[in-house]
Protein backbone atom coordinates (compact mmCIF):
# COMPACT_ATOMS: atom_id res chain seq x y z
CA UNK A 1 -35.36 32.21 116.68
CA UNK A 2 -34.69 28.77 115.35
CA UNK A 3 -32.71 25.93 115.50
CA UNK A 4 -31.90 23.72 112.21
CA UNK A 5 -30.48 20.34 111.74
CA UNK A 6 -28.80 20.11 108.14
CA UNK A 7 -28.43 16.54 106.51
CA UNK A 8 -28.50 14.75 103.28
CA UNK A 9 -31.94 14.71 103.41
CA UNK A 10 -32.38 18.55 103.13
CA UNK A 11 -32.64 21.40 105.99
CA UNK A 12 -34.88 21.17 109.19
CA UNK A 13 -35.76 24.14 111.27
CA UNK A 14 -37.73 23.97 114.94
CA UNK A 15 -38.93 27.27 116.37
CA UNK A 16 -37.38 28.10 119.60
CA UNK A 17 -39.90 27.81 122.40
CA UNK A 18 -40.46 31.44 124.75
CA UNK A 19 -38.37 30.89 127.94
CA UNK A 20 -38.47 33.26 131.03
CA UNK A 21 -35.24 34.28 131.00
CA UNK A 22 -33.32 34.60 134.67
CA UNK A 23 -29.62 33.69 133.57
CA UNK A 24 -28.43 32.42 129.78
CA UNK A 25 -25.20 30.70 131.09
CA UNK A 26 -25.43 26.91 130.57
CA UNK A 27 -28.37 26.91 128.33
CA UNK A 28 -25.91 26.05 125.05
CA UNK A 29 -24.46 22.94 127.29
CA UNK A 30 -27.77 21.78 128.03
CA UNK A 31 -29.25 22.20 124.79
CA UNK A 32 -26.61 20.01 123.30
CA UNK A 33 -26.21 17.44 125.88
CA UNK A 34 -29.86 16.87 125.65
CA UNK A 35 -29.60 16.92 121.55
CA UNK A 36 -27.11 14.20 122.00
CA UNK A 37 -28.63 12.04 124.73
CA UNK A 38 -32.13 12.06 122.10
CA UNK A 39 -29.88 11.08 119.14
CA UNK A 40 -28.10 8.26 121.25
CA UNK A 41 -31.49 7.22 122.48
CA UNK A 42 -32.64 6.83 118.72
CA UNK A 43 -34.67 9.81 118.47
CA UNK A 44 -35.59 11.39 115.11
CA UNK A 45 -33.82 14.77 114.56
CA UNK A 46 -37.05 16.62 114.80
CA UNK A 47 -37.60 15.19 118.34
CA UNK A 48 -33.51 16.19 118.99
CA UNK A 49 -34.68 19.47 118.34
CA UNK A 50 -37.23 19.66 120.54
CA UNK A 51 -35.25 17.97 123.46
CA UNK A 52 -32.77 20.39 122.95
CA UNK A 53 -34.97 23.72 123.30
CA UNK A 54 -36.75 21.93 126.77
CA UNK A 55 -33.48 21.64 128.23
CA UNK A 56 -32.24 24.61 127.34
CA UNK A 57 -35.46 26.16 128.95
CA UNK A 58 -35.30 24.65 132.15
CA UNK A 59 -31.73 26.18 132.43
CA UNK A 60 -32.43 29.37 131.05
CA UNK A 61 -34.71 29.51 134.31
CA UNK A 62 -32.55 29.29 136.85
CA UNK A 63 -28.90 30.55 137.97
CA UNK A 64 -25.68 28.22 137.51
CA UNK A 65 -24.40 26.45 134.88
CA UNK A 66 -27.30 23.68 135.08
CA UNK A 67 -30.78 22.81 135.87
CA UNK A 68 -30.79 19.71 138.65
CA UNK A 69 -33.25 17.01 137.03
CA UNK A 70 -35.88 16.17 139.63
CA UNK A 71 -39.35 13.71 138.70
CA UNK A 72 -40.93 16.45 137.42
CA UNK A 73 -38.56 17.56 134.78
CA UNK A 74 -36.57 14.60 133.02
CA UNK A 75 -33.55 14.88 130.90
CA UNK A 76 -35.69 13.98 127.66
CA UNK A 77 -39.15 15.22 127.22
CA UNK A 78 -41.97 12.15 126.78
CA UNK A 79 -41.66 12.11 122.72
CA UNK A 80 -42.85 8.25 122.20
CA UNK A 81 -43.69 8.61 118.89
CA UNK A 82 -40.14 9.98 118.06
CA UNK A 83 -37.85 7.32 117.80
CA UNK A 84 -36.35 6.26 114.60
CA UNK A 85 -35.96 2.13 115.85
């Protein structure tokens, strides 16, 4: 699977990351609230992406609609080389 982020600059596509599976609901709301907290944080859409898919992982591992952030797993992954400002 893949995710893609279309713009006037052409198509990008990001390979979905294997998750251990133990319940799918929630893991669309995470993956876009962390897309949008990496684009309001000036990430590049690449980095989005990728912020997106960890999210989405962390949820996908657990039951109920979210994954509770703790130290060890922040909302956005470390990407410092990612941001676009």
């Amino acid at each position: 699977m893949q995710t893609s982020v279309l713009s006037a600059d052409g198509a990008l596509f990001v390979a979905t990351p294997e998750a251990r599976v133990v319940e799918e609901i929630g893991a669309g709301d995470g993956f876009a609230g962390a897309y949008i907290a990496a684009m309001l944080s000036g990430y590049e859409p690449r980095a989005r992406l990728s912020a997106g898919h960890a999210r989405a992982a962390l949820v996908l591992q657990t039951t109920g609609d979210y994954y509770v952030d703790t130290a060890e797993t922040p909302l956005l992954p470390e990407l410092p080389d990612a941001r676009s400002r």
